[in-house]
PDB file of N, CA and C in Angstrom:
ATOM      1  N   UNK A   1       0.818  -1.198   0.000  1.00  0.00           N
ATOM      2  CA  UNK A   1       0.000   0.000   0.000  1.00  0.00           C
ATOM      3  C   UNK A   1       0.859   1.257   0.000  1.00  0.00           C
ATOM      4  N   UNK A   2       2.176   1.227   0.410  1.00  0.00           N
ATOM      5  CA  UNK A   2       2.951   2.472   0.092  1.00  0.00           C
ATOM      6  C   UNK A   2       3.016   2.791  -0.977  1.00  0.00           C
ATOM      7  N   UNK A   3       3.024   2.170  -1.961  1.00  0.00           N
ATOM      8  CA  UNK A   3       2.864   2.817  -3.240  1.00  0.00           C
ATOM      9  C   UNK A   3       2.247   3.389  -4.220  1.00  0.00           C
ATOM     10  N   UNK A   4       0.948   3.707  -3.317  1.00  0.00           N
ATOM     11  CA  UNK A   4      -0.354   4.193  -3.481  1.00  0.00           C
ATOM     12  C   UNK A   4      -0.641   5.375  -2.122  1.00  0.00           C
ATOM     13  N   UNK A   5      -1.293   6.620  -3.066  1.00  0.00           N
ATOM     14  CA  UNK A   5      -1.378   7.722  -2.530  1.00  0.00           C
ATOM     15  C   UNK A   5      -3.102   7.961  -2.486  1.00  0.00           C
ATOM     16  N   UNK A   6      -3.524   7.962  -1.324  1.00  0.00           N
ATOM     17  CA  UNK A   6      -4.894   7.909  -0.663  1.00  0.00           C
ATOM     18  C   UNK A   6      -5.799   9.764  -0.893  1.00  0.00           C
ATOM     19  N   UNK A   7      -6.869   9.539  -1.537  1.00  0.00           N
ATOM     20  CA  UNK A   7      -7.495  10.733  -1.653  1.00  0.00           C
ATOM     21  C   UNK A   7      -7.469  11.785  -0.297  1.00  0.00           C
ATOM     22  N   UNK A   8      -7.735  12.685  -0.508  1.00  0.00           N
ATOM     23  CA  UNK A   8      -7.619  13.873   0.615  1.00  0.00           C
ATOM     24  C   UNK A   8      -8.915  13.474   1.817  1.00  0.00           C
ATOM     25  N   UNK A   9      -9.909  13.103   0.755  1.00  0.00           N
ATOM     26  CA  UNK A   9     -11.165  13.172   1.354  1.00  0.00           C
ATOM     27  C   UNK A   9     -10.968  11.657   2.110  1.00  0.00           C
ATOM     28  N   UNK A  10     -11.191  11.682   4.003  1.00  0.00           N
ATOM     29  CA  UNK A  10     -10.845  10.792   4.322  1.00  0.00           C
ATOM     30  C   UNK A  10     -11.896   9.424   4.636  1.00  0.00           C
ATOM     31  N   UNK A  11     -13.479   9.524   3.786  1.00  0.00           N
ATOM     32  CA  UNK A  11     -14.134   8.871   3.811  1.00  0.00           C
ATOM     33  C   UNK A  11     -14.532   8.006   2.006  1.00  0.00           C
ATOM     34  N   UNK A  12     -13.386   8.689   1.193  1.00  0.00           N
ATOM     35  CA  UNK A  12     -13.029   8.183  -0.268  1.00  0.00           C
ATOM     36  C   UNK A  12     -12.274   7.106   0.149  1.00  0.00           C
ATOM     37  N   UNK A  13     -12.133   5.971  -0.604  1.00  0.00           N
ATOM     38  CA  UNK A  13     -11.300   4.954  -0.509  1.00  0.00           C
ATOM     39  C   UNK A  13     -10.228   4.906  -1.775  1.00  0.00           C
ATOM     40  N   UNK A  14     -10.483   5.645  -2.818  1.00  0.00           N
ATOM     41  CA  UNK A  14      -9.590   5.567  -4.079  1.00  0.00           C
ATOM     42  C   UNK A  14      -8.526   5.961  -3.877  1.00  0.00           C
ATOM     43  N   UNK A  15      -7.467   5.419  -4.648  1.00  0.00           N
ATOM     44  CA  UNK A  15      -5.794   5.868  -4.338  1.00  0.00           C
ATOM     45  C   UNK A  15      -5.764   5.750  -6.306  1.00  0.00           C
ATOM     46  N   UNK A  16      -4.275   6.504  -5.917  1.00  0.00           N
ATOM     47  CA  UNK A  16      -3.302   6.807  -7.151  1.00  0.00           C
ATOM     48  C   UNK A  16      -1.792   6.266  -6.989  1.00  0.00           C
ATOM     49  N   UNK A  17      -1.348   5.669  -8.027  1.00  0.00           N
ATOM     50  CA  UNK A  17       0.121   5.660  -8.116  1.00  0.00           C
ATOM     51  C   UNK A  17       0.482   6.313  -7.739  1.00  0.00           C
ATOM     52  N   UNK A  18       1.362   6.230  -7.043  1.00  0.00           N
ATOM     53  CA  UNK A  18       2.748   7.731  -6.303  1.00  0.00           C
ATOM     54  C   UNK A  18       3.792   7.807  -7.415  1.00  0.00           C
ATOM     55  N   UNK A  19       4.100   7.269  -8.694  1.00  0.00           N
ATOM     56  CA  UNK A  19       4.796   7.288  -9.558  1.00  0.00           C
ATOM     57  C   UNK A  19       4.263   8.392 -10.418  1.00  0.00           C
ATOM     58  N   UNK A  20       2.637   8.292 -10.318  1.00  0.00           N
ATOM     59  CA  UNK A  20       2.285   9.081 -11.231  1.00  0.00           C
ATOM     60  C   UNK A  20       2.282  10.647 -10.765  1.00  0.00           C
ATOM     61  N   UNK A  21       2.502  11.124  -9.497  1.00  0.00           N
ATOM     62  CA  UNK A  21       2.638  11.829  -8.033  1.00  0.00           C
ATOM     63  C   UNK A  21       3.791  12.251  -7.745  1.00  0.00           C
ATOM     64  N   UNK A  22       4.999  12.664  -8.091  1.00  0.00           N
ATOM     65  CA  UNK A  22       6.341  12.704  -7.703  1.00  0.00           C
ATOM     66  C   UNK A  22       6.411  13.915  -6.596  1.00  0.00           C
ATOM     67  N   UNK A  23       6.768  13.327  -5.543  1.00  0.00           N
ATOM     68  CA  UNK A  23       6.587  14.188  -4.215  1.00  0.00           C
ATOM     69  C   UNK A  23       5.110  14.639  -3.726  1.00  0.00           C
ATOM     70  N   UNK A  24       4.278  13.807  -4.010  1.00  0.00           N
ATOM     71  CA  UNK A  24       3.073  14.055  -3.257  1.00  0.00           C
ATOM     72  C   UNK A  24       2.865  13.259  -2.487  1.00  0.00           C
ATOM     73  N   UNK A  25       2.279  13.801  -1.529  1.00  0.00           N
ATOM     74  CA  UNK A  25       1.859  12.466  -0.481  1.00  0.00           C
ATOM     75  C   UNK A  25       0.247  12.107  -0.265  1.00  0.00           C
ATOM     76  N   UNK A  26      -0.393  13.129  -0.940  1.00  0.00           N
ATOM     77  CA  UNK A  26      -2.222  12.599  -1.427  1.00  0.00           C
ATOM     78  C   UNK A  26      -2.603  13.439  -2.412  1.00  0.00           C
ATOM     79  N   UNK A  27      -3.262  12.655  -2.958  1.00  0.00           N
ATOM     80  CA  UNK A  27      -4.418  13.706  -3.895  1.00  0.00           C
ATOM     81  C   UNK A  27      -6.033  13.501  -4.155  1.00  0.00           C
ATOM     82  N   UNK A  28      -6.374  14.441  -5.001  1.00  0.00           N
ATOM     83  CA  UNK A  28      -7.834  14.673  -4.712  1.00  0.00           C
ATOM     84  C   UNK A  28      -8.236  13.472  -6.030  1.00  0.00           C
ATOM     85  N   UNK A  29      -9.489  12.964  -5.956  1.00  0.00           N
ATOM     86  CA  UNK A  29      -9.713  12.051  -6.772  1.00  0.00           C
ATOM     87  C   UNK A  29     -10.963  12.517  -7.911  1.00  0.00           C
ATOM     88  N   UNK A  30     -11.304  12.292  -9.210  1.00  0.00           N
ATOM     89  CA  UNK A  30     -12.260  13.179  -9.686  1.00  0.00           C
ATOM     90  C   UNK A  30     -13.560  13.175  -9.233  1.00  0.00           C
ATOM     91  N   UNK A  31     -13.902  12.335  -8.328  1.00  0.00           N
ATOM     92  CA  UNK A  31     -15.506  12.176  -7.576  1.00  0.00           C
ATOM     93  C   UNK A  31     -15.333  13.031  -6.630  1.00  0.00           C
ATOM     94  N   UNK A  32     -14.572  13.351  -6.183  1.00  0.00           N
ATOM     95  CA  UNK A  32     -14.206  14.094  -4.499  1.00  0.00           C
ATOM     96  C   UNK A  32     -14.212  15.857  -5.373  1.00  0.00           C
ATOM     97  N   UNK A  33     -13.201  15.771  -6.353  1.00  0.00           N
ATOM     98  CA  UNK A  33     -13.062  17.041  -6.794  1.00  0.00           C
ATOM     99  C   UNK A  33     -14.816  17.753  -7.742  1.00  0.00           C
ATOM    100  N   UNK A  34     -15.292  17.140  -8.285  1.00  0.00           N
ATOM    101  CA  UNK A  34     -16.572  17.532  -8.709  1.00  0.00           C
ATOM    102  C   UNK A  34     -17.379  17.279  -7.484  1.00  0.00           C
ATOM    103  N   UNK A  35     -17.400  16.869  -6.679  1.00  0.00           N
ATOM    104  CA  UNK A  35     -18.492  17.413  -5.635  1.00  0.00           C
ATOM    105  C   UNK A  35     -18.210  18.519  -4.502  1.00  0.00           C
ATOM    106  N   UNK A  36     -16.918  19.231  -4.708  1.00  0.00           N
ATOM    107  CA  UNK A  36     -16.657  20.723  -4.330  1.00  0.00           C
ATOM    108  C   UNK A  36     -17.053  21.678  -4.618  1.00  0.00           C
ATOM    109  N   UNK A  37     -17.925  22.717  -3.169  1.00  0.00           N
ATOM    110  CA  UNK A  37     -18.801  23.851  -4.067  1.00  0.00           C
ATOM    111  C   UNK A  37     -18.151  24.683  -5.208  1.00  0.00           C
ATOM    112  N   UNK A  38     -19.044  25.063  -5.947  1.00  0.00           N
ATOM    113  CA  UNK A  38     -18.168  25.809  -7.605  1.00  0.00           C
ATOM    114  C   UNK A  38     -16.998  26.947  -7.119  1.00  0.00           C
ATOM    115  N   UNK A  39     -17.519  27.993  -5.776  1.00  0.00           N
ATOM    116  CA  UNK A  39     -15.925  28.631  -5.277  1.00  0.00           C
ATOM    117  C   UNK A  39     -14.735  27.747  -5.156  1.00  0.00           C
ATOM    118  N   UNK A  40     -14.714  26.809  -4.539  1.00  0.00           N
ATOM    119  CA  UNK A  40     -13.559  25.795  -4.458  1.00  0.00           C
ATOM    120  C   UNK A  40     -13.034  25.466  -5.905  1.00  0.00           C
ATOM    121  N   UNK A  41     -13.972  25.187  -6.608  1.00  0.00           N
ATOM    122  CA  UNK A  41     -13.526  24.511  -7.873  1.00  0.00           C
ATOM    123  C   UNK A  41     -12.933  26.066  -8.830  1.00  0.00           C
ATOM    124  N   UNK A  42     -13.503  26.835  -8.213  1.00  0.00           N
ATOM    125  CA  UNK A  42     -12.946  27.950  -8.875  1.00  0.00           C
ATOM    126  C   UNK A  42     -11.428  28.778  -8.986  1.00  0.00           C
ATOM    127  N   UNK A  43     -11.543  28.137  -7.682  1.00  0.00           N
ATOM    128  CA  UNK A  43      -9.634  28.927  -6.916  1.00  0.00           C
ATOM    129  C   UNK A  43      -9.070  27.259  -7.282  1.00  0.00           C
ATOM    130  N   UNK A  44      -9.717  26.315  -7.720  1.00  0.00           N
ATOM    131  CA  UNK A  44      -8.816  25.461  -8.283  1.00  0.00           C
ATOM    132  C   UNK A  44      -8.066  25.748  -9.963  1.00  0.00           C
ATOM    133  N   UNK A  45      -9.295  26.196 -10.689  1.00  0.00           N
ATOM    134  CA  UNK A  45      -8.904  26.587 -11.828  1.00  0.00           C
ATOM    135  C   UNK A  45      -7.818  27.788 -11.893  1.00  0.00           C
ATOM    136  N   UNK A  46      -8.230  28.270 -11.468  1.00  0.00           N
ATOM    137  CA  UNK A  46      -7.277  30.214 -10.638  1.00  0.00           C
ATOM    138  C   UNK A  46      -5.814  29.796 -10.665  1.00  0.00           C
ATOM    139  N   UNK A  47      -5.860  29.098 -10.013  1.00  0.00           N
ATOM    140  CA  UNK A  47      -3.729  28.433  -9.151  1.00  0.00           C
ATOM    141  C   UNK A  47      -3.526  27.529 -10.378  1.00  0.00           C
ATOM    142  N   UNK A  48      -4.136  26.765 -10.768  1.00  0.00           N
ATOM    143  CA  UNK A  48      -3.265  26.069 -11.821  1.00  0.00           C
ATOM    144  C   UNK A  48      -3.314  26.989 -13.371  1.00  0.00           C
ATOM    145  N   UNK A  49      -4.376  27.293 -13.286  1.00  0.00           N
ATOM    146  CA  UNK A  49      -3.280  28.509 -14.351  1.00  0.00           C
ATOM    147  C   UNK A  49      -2.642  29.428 -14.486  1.00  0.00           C
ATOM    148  N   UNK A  50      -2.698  29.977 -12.883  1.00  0.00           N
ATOM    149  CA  UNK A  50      -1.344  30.693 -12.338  1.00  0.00           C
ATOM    150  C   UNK A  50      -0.011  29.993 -12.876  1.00  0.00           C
ATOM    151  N   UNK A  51      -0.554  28.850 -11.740  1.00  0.00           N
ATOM    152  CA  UNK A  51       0.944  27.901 -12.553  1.00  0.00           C
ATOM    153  C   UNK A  51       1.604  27.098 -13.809  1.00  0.00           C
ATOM    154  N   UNK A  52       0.554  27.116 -14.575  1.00  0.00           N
ATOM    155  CA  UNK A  52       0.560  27.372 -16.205  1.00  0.00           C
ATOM    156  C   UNK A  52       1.450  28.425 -16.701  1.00  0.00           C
ATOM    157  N   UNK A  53       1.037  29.685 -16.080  1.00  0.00           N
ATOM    158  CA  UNK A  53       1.891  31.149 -16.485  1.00  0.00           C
ATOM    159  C   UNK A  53       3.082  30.811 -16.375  1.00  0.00           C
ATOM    160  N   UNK A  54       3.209  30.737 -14.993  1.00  0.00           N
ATOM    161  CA  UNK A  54       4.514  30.615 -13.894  1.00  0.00           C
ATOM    162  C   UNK A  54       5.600  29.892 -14.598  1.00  0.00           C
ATOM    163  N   UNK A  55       5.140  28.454 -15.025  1.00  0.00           N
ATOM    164  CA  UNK A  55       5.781  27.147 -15.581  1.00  0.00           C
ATOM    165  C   UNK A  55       6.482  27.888 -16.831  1.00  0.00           C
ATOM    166  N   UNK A  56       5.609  28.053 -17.787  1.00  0.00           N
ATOM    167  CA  UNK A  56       5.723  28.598 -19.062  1.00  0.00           C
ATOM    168  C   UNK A  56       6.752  29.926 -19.146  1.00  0.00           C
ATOM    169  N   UNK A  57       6.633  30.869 -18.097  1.00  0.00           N
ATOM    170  CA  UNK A  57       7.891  31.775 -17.653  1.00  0.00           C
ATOM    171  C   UNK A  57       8.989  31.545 -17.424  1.00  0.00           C
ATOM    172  N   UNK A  58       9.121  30.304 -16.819  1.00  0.00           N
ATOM    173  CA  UNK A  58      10.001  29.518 -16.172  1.00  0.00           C
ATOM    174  C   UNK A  58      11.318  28.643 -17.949  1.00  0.00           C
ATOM    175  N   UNK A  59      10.259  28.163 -18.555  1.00  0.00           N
ATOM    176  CA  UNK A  59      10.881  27.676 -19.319  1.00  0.00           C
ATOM    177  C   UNK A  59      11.313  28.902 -20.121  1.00  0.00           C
ATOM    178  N   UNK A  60      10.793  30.017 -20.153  1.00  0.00           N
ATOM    179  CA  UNK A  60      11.474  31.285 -21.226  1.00  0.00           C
ATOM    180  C   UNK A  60      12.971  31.313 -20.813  1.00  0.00           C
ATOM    181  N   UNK A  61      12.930  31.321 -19.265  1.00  0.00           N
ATOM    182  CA  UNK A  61      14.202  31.845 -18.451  1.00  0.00           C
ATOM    183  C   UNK A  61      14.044  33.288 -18.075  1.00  0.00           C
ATOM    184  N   UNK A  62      12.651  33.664 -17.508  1.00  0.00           N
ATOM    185  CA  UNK A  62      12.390  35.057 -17.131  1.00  0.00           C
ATOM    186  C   UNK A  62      13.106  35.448 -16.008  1.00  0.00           C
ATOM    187  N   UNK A  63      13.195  34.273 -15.010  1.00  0.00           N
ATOM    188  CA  UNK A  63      13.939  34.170 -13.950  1.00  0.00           C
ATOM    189  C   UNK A  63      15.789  34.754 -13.875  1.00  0.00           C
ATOM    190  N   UNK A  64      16.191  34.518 -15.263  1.00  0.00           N
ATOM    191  CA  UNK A  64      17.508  34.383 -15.135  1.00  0.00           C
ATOM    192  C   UNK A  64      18.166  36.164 -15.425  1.00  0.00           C
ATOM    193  N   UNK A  65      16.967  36.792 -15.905  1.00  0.00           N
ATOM    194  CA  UNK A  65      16.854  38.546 -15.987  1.00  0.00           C
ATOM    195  C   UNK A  65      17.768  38.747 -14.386  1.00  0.00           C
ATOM    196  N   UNK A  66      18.474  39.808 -14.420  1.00  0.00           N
ATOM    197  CA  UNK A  66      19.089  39.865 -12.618  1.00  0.00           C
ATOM    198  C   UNK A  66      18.332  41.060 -11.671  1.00  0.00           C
ATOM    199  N   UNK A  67      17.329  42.262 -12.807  1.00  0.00           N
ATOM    200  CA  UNK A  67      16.395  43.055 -12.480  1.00  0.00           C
ATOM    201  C   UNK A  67      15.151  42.214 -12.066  1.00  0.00           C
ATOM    202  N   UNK A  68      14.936  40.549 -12.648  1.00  0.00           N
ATOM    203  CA  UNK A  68      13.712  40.506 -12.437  1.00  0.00           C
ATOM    204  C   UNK A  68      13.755  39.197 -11.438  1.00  0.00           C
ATOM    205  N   UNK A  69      15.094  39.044 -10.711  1.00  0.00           N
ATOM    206  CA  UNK A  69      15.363  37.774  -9.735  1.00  0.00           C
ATOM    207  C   UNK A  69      14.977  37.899  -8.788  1.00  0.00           C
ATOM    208  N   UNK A  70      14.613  38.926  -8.613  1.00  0.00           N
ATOM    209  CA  UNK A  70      14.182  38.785  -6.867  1.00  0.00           C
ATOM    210  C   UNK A  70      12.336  39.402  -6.947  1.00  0.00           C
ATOM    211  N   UNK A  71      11.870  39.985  -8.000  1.00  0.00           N
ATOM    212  CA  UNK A  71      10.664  39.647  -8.408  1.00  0.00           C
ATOM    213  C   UNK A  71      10.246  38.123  -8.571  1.00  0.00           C
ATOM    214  N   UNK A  72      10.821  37.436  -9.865  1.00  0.00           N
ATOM    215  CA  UNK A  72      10.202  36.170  -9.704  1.00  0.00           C
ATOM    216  C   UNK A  72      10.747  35.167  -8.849  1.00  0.00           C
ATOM    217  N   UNK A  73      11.246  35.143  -7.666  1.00  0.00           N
ATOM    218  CA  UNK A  73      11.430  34.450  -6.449  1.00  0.00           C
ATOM    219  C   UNK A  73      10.280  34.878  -5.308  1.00  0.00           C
ATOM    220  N   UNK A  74       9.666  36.297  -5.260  1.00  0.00           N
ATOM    221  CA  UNK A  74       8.223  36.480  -4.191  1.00  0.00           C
ATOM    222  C   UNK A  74       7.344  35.919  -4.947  1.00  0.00           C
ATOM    223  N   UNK A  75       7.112  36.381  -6.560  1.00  0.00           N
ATOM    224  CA  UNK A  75       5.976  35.515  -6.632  1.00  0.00           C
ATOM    225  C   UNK A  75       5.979  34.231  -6.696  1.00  0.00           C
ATOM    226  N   UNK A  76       6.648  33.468  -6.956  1.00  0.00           N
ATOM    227  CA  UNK A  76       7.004  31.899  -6.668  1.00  0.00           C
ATOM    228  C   UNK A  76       6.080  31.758  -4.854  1.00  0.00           C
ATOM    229  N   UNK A  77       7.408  32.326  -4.209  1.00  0.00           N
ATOM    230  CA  UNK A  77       6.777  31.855  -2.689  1.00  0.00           C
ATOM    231  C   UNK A  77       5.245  32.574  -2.444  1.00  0.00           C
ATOM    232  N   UNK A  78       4.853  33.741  -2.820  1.00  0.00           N
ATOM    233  CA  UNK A  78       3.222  33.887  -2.955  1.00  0.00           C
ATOM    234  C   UNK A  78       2.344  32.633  -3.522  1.00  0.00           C
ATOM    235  N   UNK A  79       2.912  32.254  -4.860  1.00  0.00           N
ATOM    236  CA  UNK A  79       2.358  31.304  -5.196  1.00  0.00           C
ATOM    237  C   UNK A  79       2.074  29.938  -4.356  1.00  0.00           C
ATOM    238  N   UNK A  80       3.376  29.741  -3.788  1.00  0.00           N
ATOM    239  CA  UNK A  80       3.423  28.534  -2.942  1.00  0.00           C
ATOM    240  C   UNK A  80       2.737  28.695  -1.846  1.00  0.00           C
ATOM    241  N   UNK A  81       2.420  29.711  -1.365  1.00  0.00           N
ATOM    242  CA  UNK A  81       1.734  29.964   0.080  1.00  0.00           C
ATOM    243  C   UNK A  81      -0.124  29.925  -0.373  1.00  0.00           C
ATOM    244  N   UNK A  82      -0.120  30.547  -1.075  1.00  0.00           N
ATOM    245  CA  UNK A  82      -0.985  30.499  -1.756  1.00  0.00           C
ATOM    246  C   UNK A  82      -2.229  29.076  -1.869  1.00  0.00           C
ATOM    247  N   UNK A  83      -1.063  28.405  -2.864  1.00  0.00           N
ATOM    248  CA  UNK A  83      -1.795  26.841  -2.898  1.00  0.00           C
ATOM    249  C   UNK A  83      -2.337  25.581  -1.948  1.00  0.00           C
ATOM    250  N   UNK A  84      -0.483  26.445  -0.612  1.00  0.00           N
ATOM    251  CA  UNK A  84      -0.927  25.800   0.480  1.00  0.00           C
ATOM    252  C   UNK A  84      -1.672  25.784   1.247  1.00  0.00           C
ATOM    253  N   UNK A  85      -2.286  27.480   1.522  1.00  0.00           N
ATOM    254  CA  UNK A  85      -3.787  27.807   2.020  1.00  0.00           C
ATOM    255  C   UNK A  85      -4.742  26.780   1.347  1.00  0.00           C
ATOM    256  N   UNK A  86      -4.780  26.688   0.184  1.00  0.00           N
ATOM    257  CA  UNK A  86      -6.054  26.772  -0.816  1.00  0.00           C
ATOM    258  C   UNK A  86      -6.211  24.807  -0.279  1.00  0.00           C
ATOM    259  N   UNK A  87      -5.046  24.062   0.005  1.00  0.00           N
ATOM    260  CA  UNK A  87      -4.938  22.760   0.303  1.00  0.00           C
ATOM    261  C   UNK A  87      -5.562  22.979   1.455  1.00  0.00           C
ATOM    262  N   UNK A  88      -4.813  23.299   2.096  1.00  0.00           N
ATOM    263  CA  UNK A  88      -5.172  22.994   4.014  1.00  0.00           C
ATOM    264  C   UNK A  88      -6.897  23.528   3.795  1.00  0.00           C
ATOM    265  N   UNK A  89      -7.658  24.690   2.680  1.00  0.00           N
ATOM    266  CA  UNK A  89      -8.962  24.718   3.177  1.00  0.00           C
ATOM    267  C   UNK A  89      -9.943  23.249   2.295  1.00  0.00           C
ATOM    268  N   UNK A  90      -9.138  22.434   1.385  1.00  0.00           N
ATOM    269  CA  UNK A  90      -9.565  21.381   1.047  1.00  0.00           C
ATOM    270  C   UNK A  90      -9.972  20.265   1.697  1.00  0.00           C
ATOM    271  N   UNK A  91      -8.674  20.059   2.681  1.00  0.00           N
ATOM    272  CA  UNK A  91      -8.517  19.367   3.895  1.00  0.00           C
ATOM    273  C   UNK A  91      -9.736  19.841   4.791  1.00  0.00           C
ATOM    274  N   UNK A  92     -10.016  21.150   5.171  1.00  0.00           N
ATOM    275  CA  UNK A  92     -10.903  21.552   6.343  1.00  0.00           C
ATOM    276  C   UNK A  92     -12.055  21.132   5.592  1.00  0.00           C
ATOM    277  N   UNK A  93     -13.233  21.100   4.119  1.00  0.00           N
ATOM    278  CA  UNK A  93     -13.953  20.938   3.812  1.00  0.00           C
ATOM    279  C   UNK A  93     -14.235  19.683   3.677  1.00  0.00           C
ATOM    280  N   UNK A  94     -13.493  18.531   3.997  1.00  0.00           N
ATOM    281  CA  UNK A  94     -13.735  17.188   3.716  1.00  0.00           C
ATOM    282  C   UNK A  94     -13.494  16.525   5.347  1.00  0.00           C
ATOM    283  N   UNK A  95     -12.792  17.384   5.797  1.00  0.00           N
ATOM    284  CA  UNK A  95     -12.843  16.350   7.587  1.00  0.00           C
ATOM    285  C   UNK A  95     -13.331  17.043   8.635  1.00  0.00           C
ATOM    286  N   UNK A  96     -14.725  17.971   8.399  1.00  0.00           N
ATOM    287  CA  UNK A  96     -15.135  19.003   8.296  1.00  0.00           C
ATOM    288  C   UNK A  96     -16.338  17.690   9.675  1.00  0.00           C
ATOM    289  N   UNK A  97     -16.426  17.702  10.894  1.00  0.00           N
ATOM    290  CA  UNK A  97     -17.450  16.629  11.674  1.00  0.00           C
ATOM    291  C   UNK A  97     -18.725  16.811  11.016  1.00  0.00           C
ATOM    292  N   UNK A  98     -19.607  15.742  11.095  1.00  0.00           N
ATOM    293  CA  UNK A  98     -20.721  15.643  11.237  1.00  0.00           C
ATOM    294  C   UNK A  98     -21.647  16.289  12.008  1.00  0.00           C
ATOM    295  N   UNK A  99     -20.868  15.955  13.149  1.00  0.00           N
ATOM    296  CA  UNK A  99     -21.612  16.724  14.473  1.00  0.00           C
ATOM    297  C   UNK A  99     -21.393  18.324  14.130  1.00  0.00           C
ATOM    298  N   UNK A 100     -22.233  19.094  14.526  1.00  0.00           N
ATOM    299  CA  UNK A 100     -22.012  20.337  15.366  1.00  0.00           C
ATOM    300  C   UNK A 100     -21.404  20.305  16.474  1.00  0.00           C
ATOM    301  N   UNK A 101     -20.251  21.625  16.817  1.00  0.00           N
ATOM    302  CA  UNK A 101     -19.477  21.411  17.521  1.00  0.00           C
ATOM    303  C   UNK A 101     -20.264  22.180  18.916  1.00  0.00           C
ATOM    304  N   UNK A 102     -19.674  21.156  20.161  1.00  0.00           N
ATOM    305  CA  UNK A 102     -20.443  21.256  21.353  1.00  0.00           C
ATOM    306  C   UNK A 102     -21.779  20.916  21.074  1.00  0.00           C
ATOM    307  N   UNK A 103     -21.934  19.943  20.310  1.00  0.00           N
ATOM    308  CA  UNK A 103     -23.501  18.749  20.648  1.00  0.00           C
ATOM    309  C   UNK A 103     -23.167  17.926  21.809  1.00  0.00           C
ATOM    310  N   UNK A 104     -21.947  17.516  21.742  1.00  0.00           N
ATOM    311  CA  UNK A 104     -21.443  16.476  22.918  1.00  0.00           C
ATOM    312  C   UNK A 104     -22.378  16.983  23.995  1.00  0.00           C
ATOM    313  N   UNK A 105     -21.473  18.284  24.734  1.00  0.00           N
ATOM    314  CA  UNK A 105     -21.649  18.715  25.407  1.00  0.00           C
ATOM    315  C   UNK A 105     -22.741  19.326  26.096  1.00  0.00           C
ATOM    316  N   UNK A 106     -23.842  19.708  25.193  1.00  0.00           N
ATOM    317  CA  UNK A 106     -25.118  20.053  25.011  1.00  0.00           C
ATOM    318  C   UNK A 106     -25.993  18.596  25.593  1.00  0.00           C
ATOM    319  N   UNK A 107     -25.825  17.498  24.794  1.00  0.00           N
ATOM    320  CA  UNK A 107     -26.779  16.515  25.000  1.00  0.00           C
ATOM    321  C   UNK A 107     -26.357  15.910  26.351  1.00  0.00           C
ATOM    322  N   UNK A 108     -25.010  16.210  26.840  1.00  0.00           N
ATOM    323  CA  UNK A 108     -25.228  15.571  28.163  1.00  0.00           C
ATOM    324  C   UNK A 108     -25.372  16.275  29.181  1.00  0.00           C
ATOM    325  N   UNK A 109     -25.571  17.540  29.477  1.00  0.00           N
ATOM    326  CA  UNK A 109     -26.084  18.689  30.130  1.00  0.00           C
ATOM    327  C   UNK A 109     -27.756  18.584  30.293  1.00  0.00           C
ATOM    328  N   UNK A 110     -27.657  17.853  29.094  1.00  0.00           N
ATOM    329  CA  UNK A 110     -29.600  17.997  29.258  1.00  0.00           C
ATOM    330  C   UNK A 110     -29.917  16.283  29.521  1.00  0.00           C
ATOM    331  N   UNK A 111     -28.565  15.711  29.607  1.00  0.00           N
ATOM    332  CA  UNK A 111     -29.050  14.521  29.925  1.00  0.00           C
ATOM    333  C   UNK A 111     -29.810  13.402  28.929  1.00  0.00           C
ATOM    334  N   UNK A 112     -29.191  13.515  27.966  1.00  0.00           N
ATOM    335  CA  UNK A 112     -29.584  12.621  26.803  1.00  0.00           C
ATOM    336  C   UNK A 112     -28.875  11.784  26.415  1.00  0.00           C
ATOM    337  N   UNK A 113     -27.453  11.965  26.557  1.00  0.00           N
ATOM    338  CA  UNK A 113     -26.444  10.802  26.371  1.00  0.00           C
ATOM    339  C   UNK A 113     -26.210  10.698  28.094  1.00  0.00           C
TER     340      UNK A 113
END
């Protein structure tokens, strides 16, 4: 099973090659990703064609300009901070409880559990 990388969503059971994954350690699966409200799916489209731009800059050698090196090194790490927000709120929307928080606490105050 290590060689298989487990969807984000932690009630999906589908995995992916990690070959096909190089340095990932999960990803989203296309059932998990189409049932994300359309904002989500929206700042998904947003960042990857950020990083479309980015990539495609990258191969010009925009980077290697010495006026524009320390420009395209913030937006890089913007970018990266960026995506990592946009993950971690992927993560919060899928392991997101069932419960309302402080039901626990509620139902045994009133004596129901």
């Amino acid at each position: 099973m290590s060689n298989r990388l487990p969807c984000i969503n932690p009630r999906c059971r589908r995995t992916a090659a990690a070959e096909k994954y190089p340095g990932s350690d999960e990803i989203i699966c296309n059932g998990c990703y189409k049932s994300l409200p359309p904002a989500l799916r929206q700042r998904w489209k947003t960042l990857t064609g950020r990083n479309r731009k980015l990539n495609r800059l990258h191969k010009k050698g925009a980077y290697r300009v010495p006026e524009r090196n320390r420009q395209w090194w913030r937006i890089s790490i913007r970018y990266d901070r960026a995506w990592t927000a946009f993950w971690l709120s992927l993560k919060l929307y899928f392991n997101q409880s069932e419960t309302p928080v402080g039901i626990e606490d509620f139902l045994k105050e009133n004596g129901i559990v």
